[in-house]
C-alpha atoms as a PDB file:
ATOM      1  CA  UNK A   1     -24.293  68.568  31.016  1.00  0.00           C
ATOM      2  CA  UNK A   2     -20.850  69.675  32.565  1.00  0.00           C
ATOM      3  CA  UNK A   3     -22.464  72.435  35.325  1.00  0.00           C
ATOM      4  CA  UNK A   4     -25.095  69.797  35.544  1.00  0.00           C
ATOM      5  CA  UNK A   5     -22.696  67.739  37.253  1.00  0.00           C
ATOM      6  CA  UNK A   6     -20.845  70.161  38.940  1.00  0.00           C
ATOM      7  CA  UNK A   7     -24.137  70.859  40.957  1.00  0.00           C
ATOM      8  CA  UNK A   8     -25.353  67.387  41.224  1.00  0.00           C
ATOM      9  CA  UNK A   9     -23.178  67.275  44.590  1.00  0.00           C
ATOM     10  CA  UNK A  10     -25.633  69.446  46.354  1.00  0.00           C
ATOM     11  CA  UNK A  11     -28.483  67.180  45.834  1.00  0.00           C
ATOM     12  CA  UNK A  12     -26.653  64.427  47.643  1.00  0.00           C
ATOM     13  CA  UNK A  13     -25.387  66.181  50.698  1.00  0.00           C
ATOM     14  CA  UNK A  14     -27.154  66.696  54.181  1.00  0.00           C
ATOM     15  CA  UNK A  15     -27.875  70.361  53.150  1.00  0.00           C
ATOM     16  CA  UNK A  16     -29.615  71.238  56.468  1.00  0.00           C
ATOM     17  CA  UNK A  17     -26.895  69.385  58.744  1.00  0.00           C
ATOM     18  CA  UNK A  18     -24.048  71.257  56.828  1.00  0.00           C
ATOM     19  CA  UNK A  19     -26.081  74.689  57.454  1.00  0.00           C
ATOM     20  CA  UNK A  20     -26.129  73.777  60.984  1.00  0.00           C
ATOM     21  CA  UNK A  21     -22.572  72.996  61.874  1.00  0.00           C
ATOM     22  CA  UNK A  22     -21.225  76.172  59.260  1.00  0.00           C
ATOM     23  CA  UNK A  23     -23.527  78.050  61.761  1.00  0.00           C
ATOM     24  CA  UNK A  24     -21.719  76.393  65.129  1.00  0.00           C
ATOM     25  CA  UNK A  25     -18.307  77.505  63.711  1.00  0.00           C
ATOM     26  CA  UNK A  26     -19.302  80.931  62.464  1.00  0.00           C
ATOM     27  CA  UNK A  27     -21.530  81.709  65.563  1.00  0.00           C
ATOM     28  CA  UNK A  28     -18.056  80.279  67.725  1.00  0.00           C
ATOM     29  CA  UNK A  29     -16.670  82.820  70.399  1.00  0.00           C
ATOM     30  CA  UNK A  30     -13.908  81.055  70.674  1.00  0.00           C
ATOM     31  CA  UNK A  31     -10.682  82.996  70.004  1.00  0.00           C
ATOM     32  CA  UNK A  32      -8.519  81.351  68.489  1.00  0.00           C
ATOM     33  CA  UNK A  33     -11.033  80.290  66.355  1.00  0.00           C
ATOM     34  CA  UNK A  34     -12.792  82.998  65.159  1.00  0.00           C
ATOM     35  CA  UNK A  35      -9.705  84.601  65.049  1.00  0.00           C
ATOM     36  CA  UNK A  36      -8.240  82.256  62.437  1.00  0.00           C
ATOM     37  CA  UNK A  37     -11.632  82.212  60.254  1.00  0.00           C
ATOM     38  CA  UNK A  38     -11.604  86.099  60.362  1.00  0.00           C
ATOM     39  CA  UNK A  39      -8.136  86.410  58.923  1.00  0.00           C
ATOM     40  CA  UNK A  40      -8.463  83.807  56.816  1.00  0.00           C
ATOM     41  CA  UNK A  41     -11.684  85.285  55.623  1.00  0.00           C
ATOM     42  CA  UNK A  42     -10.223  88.818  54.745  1.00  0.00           C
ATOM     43  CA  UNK A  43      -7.482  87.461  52.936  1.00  0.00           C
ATOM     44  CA  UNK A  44      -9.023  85.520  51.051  1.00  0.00           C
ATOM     45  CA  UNK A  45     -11.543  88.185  49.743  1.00  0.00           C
ATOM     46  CA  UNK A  46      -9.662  91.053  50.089  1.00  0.00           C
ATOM     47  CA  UNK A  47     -12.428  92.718  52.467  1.00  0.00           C
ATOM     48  CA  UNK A  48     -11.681  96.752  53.037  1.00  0.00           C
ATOM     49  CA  UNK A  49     -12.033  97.289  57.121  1.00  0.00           C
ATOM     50  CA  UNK A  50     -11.650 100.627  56.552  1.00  0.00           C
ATOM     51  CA  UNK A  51     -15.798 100.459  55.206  1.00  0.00           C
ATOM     52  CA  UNK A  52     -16.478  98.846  58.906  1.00  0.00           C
ATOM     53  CA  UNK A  53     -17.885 100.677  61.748  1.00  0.00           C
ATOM     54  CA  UNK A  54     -14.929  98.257  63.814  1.00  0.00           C
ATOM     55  CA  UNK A  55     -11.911  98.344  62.044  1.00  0.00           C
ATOM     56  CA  UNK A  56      -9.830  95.629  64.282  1.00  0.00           C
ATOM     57  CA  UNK A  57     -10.676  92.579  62.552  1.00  0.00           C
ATOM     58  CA  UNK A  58     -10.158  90.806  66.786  1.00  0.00           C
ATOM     59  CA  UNK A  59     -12.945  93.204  68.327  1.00  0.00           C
ATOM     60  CA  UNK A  60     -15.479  91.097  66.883  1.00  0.00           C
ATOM     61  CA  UNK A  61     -16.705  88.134  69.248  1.00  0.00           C
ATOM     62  CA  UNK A  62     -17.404  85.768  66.416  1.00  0.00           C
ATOM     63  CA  UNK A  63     -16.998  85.027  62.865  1.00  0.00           C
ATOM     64  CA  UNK A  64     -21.072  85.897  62.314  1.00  0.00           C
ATOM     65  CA  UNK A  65     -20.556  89.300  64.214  1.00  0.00           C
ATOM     66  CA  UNK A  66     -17.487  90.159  61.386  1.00  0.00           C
ATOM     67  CA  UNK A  67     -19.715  89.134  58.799  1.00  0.00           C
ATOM     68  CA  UNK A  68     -23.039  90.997  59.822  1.00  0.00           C
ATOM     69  CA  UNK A  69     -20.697  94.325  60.477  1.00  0.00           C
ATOM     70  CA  UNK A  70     -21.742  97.011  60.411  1.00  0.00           C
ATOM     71  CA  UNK A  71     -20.175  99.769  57.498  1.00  0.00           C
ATOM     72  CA  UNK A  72     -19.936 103.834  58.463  1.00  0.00           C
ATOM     73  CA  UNK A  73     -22.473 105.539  57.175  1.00  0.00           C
ATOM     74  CA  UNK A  74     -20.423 107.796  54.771  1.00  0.00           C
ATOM     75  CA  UNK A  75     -19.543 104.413  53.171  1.00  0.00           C
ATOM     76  CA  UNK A  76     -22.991 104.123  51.759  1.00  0.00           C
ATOM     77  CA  UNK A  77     -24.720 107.358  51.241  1.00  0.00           C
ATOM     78  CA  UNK A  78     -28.414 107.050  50.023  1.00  0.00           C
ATOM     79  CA  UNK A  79     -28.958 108.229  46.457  1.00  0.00           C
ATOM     80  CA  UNK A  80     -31.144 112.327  46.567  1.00  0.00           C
ATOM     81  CA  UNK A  81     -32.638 111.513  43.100  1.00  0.00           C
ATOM     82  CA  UNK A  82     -36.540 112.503  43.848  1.00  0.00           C
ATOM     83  CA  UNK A  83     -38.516 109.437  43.979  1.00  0.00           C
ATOM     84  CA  UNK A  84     -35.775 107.418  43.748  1.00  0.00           C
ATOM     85  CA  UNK A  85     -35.419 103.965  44.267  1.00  0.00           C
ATOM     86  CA  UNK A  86     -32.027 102.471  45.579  1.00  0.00           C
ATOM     87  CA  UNK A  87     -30.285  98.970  45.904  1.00  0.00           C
ATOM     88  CA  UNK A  88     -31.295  97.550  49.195  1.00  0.00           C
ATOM     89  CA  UNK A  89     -28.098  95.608  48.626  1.00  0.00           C
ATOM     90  CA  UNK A  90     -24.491  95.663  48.125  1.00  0.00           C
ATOM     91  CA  UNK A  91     -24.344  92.343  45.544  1.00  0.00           C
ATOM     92  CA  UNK A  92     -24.528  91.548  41.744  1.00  0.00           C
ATOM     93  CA  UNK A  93     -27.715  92.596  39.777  1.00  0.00           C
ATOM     94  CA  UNK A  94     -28.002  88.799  38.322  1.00  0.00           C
ATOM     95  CA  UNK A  95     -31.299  89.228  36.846  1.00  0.00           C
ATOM     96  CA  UNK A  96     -33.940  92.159  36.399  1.00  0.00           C
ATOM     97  CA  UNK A  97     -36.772  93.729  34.301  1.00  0.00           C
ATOM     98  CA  UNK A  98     -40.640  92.280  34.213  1.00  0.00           C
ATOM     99  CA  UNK A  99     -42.703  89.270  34.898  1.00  0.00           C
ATOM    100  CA  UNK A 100     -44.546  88.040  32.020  1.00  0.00           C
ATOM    101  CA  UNK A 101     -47.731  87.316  33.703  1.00  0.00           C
ATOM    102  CA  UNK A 102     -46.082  85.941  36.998  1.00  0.00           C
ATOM    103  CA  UNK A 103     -43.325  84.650  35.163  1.00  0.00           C
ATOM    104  CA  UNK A 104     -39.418  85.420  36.575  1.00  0.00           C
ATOM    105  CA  UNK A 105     -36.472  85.330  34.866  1.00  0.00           C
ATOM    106  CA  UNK A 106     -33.853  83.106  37.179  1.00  0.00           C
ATOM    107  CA  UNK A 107     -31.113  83.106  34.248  1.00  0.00           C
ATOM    108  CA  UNK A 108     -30.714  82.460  30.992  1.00  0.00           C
ATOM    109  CA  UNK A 109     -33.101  79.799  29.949  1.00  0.00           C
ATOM    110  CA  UNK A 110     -34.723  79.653  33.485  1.00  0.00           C
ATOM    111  CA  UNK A 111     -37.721  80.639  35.101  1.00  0.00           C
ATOM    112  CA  UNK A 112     -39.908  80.696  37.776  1.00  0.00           C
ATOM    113  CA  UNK A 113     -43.083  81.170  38.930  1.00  0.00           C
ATOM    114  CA  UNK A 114     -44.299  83.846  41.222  1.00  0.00           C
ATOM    115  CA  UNK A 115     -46.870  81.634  42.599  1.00  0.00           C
ATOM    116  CA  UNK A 116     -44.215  79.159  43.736  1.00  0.00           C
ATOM    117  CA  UNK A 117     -42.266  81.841  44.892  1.00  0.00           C
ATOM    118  CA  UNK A 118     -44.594  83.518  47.185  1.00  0.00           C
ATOM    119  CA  UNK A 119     -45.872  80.202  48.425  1.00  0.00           C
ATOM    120  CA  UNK A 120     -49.302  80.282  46.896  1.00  0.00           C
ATOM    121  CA  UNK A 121     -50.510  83.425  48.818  1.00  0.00           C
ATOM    122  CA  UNK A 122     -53.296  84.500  46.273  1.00  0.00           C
ATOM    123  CA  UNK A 123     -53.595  88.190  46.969  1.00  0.00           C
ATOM    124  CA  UNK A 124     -49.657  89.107  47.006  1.00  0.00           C
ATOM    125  CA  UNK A 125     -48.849  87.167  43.997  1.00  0.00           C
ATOM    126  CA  UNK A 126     -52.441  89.094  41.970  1.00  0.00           C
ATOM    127  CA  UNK A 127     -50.690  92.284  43.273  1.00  0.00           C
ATOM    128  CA  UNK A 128     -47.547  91.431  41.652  1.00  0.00           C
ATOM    129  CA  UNK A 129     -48.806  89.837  38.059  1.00  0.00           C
ATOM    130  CA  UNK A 130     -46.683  91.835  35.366  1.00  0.00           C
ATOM    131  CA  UNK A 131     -44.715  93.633  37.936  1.00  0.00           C
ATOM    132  CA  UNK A 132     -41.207  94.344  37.741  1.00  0.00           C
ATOM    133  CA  UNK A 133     -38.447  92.895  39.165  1.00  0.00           C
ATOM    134  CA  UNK A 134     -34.586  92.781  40.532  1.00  0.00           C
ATOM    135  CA  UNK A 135     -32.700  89.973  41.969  1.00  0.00           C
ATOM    136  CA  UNK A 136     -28.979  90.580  43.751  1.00  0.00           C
ATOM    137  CA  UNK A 137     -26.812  87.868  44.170  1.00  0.00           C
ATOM    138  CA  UNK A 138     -24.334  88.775  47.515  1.00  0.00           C
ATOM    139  CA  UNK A 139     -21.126  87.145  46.889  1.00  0.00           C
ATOM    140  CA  UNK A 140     -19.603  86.143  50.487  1.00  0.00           C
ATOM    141  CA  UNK A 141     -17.089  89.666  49.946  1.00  0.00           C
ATOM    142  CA  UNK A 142     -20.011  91.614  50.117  1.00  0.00           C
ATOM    143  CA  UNK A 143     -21.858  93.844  52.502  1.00  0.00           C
ATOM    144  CA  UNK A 144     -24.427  91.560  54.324  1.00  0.00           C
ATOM    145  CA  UNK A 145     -26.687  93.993  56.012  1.00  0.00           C
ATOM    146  CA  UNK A 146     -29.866  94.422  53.981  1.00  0.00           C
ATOM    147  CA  UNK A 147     -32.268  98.044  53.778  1.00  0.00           C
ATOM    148  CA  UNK A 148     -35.294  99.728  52.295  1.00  0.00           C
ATOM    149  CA  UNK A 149     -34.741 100.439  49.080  1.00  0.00           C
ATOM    150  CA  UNK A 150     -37.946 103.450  49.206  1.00  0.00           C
ATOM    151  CA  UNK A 151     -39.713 104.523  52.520  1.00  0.00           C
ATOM    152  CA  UNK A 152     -42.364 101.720  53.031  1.00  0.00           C
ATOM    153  CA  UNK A 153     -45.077 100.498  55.434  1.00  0.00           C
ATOM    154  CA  UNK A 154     -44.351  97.200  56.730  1.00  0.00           C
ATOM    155  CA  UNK A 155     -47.319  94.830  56.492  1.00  0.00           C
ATOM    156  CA  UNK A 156     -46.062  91.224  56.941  1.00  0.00           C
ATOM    157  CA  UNK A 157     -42.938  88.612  57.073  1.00  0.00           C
ATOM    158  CA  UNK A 158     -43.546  85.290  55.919  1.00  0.00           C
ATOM    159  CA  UNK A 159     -41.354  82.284  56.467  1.00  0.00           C
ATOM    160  CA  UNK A 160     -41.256  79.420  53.955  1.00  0.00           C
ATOM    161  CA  UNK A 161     -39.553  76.506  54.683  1.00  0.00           C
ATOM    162  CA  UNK A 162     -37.271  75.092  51.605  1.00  0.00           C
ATOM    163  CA  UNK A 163     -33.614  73.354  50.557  1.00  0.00           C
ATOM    164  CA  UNK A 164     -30.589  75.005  50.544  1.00  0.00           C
ATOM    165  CA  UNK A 165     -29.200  74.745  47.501  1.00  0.00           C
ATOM    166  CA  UNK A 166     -26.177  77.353  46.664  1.00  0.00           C
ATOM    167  CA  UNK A 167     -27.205  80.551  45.091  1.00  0.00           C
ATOM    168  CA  UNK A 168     -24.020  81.201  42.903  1.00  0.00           C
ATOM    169  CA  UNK A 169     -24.577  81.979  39.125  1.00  0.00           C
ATOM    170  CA  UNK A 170     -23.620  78.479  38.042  1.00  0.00           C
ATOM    171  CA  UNK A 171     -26.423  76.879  40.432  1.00  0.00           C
ATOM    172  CA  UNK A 172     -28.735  79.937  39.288  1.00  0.00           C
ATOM    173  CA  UNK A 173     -28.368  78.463  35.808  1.00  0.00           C
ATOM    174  CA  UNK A 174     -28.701  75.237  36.493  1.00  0.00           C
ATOM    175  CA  UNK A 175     -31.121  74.189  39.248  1.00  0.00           C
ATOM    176  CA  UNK A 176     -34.654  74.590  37.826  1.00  0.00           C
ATOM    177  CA  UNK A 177     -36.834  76.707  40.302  1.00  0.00           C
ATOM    178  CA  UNK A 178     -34.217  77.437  42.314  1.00  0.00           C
ATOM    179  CA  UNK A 179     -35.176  80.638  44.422  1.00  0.00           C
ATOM    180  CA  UNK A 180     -38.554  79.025  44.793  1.00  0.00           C
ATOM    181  CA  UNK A 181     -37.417  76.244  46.141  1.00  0.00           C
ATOM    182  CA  UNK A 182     -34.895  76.963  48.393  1.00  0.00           C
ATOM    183  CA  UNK A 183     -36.009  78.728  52.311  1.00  0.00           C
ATOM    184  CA  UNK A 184     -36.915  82.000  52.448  1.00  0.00           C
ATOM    185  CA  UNK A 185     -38.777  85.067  54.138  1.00  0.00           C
ATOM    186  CA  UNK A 186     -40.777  87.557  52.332  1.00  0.00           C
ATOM    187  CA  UNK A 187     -41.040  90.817  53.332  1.00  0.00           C
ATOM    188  CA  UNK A 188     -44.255  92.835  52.491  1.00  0.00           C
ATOM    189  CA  UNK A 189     -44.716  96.720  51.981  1.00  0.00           C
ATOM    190  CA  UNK A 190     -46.913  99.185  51.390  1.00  0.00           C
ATOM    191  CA  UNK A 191     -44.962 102.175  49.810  1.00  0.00           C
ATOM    192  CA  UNK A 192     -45.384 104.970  47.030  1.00  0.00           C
ATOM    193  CA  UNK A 193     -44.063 102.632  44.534  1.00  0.00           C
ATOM    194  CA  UNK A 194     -47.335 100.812  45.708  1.00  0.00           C
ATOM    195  CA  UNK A 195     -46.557  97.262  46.869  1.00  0.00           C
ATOM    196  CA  UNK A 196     -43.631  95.878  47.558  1.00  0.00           C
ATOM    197  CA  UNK A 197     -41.809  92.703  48.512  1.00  0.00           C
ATOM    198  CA  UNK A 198     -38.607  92.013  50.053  1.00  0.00           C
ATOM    199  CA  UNK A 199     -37.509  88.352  49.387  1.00  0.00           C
ATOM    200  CA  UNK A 200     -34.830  86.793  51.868  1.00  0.00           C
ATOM    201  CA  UNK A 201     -33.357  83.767  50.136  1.00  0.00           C
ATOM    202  CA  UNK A 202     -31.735  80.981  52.049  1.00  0.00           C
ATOM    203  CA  UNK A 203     -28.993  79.102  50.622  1.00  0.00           C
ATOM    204  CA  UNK A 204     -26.344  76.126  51.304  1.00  0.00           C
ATOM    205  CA  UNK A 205     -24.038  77.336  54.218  1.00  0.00           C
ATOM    206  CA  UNK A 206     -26.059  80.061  55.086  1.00  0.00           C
ATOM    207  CA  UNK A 207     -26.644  79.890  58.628  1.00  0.00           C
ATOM    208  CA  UNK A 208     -29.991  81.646  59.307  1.00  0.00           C
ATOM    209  CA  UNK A 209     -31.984  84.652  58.476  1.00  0.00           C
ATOM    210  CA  UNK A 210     -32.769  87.500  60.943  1.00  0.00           C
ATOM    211  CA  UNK A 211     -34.770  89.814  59.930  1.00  0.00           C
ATOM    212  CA  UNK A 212     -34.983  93.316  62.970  1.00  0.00           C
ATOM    213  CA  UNK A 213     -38.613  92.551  63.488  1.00  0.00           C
ATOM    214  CA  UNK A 214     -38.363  88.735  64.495  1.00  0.00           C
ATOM    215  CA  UNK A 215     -34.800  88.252  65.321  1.00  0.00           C
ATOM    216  CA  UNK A 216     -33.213  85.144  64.140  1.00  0.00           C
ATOM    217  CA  UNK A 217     -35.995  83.067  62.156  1.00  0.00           C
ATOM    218  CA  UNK A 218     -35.704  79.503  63.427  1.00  0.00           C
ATOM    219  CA  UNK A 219     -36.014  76.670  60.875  1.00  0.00           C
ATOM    220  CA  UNK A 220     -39.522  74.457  60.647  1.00  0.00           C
ATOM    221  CA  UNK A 221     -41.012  72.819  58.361  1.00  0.00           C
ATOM    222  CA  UNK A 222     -44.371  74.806  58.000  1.00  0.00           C
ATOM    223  CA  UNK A 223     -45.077  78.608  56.725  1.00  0.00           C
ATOM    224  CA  UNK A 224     -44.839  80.834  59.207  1.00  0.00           C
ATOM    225  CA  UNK A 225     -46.227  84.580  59.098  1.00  0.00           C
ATOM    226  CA  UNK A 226     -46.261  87.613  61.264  1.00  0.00           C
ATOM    227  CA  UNK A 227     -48.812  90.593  60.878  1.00  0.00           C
ATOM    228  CA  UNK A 228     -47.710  94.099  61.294  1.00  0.00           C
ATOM    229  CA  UNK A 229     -50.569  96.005  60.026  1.00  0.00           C
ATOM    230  CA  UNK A 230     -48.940  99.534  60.185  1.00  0.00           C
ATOM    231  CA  UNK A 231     -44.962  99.995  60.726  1.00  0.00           C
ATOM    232  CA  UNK A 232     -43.344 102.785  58.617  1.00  0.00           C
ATOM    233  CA  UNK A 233     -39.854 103.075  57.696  1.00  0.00           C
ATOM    234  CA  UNK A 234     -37.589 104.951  56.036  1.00  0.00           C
ATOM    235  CA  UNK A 235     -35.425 104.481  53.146  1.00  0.00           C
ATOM    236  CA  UNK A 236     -32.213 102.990  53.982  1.00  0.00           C
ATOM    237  CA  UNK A 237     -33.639 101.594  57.056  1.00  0.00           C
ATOM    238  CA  UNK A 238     -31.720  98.256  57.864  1.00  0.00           C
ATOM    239  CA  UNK A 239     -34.418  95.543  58.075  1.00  0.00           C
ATOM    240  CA  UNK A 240     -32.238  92.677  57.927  1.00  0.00           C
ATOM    241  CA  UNK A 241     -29.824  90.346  57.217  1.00  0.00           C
ATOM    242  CA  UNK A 242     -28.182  86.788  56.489  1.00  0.00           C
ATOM    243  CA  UNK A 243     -25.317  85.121  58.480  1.00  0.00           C
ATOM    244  CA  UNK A 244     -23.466  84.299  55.695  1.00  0.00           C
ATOM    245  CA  UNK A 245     -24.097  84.810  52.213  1.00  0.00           C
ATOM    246  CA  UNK A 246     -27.307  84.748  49.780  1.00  0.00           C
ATOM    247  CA  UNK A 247     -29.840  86.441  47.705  1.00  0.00           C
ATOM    248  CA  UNK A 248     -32.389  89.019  47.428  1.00  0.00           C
ATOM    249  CA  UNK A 249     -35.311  89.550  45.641  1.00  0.00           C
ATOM    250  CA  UNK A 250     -36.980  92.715  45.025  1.00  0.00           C
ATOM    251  CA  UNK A 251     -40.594  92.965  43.950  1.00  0.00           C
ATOM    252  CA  UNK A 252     -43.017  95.628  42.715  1.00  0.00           C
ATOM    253  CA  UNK A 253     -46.705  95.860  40.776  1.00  0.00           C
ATOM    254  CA  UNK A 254     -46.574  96.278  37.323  1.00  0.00           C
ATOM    255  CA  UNK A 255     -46.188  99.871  35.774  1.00  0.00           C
ATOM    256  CA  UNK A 256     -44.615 101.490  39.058  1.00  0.00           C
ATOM    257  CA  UNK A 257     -41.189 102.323  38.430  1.00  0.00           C
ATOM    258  CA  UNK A 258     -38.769 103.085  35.490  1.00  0.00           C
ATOM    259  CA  UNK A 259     -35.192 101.472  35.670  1.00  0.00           C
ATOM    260  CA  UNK A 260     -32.507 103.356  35.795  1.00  0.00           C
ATOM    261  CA  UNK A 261     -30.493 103.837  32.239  1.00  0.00           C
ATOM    262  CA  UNK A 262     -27.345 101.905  32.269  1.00  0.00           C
ATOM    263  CA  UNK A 263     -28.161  99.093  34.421  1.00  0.00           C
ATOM    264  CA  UNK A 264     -27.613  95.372  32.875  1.00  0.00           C
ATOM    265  CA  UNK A 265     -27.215  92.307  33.964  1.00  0.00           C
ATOM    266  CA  UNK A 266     -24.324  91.477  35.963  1.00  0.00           C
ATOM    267  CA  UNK A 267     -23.845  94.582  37.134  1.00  0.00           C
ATOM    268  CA  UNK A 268     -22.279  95.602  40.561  1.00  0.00           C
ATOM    269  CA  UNK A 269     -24.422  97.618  42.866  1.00  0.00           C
ATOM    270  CA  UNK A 270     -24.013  99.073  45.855  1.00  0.00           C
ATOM    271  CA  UNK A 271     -26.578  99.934  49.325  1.00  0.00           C
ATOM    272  CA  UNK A 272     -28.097 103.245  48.669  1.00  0.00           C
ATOM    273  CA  UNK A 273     -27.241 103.670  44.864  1.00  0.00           C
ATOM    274  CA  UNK A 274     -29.940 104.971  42.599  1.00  0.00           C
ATOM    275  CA  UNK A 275     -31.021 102.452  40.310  1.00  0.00           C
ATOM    276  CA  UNK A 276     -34.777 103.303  39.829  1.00  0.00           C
ATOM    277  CA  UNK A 277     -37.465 105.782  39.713  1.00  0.00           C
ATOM    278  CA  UNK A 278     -40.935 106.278  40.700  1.00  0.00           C
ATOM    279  CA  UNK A 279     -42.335 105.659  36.468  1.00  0.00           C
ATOM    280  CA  UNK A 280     -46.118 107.627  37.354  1.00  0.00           C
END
């Protein structure tokens, strides 16, 4: 009952019209302002500029643009491990491992369903039934740039219009179907770790999602999809990202890939670390 009331909050507020004025500020070019957020920002969490691409915290023309940076390249090498699969992510692995049936784990004593998830599209959520798969919380420290985990063929994005409820581990716990509930975009692959989807989650604050393919995805209130048909990408490819912070979902068909040894729950990963492998 406690972190049932310490979540009840988000229930009550304008979720949509705080989303929209967090986005004002952080999208700001003001100086002074985004300034004073910036600093504020990295002292707060402690954030290493030496990782970014811009080191001078002022270069950037609003708070969005210091979020979204950019890291140097040695920062994040790509794991070498044949057939490997790496985090797409820099985040917390919250939860991982199988669906039973189309069954996901959200946290202890919570799941969802796949079906809910993927909005009722029949075909992607048969080619998933059983599957395995990884969800990574970003904390707002964290590297916001998301990439290809595998090399992969780019079939689809769909949008699907949601709430905004925090992602956070408390909320995870607490909030019954929360990931498929709240906004989202999918991303959908073709790759040799056969299909694969990419999972954008919205969340409270969070001021959009852009993915490189369809720029900033404005909000509506119906499902919206775009068709690629044949678009292929390499690992570590940057295919998106969120302007402030979230989660992402990681699917793949059942029997496909073999998790890395080590990995638990909780654990910190990091873009381009090995934490799979291709399992036949």
């Amino acid at each position: 009952m406690p972190n049932q009331l310490k979540v009840f909050w988000q229930y009550c507020l304008p979720q949509q019209g705080l989303s929209r004025l967090a986005g004002a500020l952080a999208n700001s070019e003001k100086i002074w302002l985004k300034n004073f957020l910036i600093q504020k920002f990295i002292a707060r969490y402690q954030v290493d500029m030496q990782e970014a691409r811009e080191t001078n915290p002022e270069a950037y023309i609003s708070f969005n643009a210091f979020f979204t940076r950019a890291l140097r390249s040695e920062c994040r090498p790509l794991a070498q491990e044949k057939a490997s699969l790496i985090s797409p992510v820099d985040g917390a692995l919250s939860e991982f491992g199988h669906l039973k049936q189309d069954s996901l784990l959200q946290a202890k004593n919570h799941s969802y369903r796949l079906t809910e998830l993927l909005a009722q599209d029949a075909q992607n959520c048969q080619d998933f039934l059983r599957g395995s798969f990884a969800t990574f919380y970003l904390a707002p420290r964290d590297y916001h740039r998301i990439h290809l985990p595998v090399d992969a063929i780019l079939e689809k994005i769909t949008y699907v219009p949601g709430r905004l409820f925090s992602v956070n581990p408390l909320t995870a716990a607490t909030v019954p179907q929360l990931f498929a509930r709240n906004e989202r975009a999918i991303l959908y692959f073709n790759t040799a770790f056969g299909k694969m989807a990419l999972v954008l989650v919205g969340a409270m604050i969070v001021a959009s999602i852009v993915t490189r393919f369809t720029g900033l995805i404005s909000r509506s209130r119906s499902i919206q999809t775009w068709n690629y048909g044949n678009f292929p990408l390499k690992k570590g490819e940057e295919v998106g990202h969120f302007q402030l912070g979230s989660t992402v979902i990681l699917l793949f068909e059942a029997d496909k890939l073999v998790w890395k040894p080590g990995l638990g729950v909780g654990a910190r990963v990091q873009m381009g670390q090995a934490i799979a492998k291709l399992g036949n």
